[in-house]
N, C-alpha and C. Protein backbone atom coordinates (compact mmCIF):
# COMPACT_ATOMS: atom_id res chain seq x y z
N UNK A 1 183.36 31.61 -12.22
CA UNK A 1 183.08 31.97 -13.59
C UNK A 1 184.18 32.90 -14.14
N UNK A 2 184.67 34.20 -13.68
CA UNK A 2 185.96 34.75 -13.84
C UNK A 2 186.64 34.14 -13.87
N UNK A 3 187.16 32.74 -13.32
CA UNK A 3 188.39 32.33 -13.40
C UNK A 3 188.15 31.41 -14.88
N UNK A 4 187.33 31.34 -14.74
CA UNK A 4 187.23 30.17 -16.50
C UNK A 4 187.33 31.31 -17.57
N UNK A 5 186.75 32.17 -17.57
CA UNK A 5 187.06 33.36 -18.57
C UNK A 5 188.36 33.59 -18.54
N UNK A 6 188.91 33.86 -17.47
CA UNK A 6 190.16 33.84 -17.54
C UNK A 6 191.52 33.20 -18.02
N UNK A 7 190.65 32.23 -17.93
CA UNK A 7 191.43 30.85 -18.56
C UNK A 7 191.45 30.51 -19.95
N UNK A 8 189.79 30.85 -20.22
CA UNK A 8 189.75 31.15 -22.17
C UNK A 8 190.69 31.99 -22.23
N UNK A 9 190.52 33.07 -22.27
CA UNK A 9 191.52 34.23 -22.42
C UNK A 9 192.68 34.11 -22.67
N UNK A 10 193.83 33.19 -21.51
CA UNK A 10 194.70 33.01 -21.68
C UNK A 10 195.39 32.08 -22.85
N UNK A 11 194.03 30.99 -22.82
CA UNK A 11 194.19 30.23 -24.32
C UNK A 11 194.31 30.68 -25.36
N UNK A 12 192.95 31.44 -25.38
CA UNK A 12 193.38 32.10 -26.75
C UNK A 12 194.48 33.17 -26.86
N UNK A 13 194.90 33.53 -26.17
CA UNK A 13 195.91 34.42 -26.35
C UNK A 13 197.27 33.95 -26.42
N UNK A 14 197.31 32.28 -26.44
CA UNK A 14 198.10 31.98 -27.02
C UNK A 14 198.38 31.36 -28.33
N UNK A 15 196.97 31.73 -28.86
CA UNK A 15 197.04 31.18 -30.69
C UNK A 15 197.00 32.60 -31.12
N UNK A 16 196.18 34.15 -30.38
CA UNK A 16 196.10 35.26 -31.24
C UNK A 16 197.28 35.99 -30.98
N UNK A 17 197.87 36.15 -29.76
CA UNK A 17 199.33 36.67 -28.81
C UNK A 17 199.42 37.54 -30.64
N UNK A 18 200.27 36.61 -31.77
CA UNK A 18 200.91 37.58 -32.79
C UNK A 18 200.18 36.87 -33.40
N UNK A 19 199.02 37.78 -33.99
CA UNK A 19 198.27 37.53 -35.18
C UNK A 19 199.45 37.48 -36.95
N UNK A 20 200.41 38.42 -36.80
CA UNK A 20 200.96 38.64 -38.23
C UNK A 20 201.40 36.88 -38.46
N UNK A 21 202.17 36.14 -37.18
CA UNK A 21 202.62 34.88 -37.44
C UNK A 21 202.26 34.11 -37.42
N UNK A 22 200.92 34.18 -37.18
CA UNK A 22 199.47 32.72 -37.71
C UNK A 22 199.05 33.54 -38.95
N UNK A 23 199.92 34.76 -39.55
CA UNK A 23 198.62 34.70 -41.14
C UNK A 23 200.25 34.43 -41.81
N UNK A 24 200.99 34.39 -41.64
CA UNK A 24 202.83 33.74 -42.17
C UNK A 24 202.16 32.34 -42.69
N UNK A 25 202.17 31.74 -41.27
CA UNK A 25 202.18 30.68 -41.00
C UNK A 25 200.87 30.08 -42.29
N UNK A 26 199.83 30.43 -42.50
CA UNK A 26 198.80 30.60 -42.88
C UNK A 26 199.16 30.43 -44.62
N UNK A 27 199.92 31.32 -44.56
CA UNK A 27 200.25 31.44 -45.65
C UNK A 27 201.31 30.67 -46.53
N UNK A 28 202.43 29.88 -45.41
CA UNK A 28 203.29 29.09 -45.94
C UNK A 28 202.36 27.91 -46.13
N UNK A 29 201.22 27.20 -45.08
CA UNK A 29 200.35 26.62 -45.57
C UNK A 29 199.89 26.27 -46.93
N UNK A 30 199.40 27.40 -46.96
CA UNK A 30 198.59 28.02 -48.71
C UNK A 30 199.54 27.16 -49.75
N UNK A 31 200.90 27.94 -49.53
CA UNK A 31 201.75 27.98 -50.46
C UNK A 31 202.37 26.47 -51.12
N UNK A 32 202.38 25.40 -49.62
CA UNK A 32 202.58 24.18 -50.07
C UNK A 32 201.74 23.31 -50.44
N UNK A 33 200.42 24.06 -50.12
CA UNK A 33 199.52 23.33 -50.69
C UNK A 33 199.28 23.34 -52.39
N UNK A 34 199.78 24.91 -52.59
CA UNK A 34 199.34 25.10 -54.12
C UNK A 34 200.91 24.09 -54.32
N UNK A 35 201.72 23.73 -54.12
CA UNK A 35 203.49 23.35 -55.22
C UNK A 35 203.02 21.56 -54.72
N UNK A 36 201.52 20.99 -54.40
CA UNK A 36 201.35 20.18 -54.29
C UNK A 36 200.35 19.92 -55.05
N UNK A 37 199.77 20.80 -55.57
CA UNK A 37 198.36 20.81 -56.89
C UNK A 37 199.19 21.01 -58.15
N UNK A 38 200.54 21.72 -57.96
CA UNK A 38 201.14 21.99 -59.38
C UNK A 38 202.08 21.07 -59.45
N UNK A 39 202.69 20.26 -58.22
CA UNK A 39 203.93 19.20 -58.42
C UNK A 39 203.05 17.89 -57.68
N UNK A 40 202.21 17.39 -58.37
CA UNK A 40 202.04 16.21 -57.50
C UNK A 40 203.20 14.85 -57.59
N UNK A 41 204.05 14.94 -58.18
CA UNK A 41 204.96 13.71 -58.29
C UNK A 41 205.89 14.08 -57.58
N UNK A 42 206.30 15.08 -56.90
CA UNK A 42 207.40 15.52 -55.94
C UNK A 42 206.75 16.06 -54.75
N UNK A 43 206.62 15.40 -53.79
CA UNK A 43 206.18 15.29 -52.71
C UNK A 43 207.10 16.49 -51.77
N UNK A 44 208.38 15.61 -51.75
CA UNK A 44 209.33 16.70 -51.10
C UNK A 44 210.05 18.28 -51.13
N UNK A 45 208.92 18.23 -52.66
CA UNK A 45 208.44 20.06 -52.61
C UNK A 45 208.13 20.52 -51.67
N UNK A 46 206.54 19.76 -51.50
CA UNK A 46 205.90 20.39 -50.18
C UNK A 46 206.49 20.82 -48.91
N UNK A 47 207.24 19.87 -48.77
CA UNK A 47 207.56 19.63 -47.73
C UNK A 47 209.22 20.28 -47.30
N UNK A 48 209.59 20.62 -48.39
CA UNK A 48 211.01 22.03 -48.81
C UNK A 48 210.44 23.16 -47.99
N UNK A 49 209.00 23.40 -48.45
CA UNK A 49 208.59 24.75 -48.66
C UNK A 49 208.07 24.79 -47.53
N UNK A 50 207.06 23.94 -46.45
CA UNK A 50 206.76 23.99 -45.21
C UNK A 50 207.91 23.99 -44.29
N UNK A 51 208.96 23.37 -44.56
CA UNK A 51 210.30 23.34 -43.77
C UNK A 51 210.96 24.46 -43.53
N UNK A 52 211.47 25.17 -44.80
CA UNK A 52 211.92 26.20 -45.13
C UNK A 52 211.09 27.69 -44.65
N UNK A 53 209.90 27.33 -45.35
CA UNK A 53 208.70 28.90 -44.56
C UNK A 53 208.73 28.70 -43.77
N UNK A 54 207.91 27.90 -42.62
CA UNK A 54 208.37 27.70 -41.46
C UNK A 54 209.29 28.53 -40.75
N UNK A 55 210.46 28.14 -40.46
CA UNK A 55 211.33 28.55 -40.09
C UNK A 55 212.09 29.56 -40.71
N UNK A 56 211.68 30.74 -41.77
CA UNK A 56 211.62 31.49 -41.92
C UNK A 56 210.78 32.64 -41.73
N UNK A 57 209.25 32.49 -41.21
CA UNK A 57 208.85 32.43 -40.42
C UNK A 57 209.10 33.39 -39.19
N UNK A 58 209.50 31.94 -38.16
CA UNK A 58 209.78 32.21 -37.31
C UNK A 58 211.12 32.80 -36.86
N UNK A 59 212.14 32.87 -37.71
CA UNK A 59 213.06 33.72 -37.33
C UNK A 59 213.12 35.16 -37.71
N UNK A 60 212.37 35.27 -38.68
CA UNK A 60 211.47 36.69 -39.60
C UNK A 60 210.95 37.37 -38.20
N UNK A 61 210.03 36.72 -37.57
CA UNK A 61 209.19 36.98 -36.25
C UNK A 61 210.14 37.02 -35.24
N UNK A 62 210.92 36.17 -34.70
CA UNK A 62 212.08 36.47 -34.15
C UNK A 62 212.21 38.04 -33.83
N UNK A 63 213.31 38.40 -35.25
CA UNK A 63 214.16 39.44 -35.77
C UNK A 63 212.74 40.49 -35.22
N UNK A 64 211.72 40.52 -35.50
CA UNK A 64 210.95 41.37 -35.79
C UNK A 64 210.45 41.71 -34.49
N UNK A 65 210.21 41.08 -33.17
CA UNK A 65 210.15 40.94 -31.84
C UNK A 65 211.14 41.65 -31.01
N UNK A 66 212.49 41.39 -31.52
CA UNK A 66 213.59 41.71 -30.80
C UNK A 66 213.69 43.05 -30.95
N UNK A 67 213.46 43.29 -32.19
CA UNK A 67 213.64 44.60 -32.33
C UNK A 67 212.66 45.74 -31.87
N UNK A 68 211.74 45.03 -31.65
CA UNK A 68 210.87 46.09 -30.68
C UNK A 68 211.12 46.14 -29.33
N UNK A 69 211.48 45.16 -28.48
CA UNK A 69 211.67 45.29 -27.05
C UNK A 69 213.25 45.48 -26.93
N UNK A 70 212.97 46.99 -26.16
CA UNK A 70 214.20 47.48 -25.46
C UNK A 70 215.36 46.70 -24.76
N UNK A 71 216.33 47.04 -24.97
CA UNK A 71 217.43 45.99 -24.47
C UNK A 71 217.66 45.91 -23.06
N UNK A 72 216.76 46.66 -22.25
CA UNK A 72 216.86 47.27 -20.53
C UNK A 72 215.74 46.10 -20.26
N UNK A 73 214.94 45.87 -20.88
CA UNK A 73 213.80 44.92 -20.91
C UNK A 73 214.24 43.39 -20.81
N UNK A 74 215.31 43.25 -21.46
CA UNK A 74 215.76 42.17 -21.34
C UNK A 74 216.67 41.32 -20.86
N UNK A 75 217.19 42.23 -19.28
CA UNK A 75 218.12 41.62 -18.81
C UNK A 75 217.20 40.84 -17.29
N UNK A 76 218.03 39.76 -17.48
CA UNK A 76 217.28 39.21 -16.45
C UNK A 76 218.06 39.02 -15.07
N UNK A 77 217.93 39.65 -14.10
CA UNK A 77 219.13 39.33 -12.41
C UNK A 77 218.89 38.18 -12.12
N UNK A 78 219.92 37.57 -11.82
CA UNK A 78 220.27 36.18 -10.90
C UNK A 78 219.37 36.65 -9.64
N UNK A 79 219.40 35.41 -9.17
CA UNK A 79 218.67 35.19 -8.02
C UNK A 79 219.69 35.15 -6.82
């Protein structure tokens, strides 16, 4: 039974791990959904703006990661 809890756990902690970049994410959602209620004849709005947030996004989160963990943290020794 611990080990299945354990196992939820680990699941979910890989959708909650960074809550700020599932409410981003959340939000670039939102956003192409509304330039698809206000542009319905240009499709490839949507799809600008999921592309683009997206991966703004995630390099936003990136930048924002790196800069918290120490640079001693991140060296890794050969084997």
């Amino acid at each position: 039974m611990n080990a299945l809890r354990a196992a939820i756990r680990a699941l979910a902690g890989l959708f909650v791990d960074d809550g700020w970049l599932a409410l981003e994410i959340v939000a670039v959602v939102v956003l192409a959904g509304t330039v698809v209620s206000l542009i319905p004849g240009v499709p490839l709005a949507a799809g600008g703006v999921l592309l683009l947030g997206c991966l703004g996004v995630l390099f936003a989160n990136v930048a924002r990661v790196t800069t918290r963990v120490p640079a001693s943290d991140t060296h890794v020794d050969p084997m």
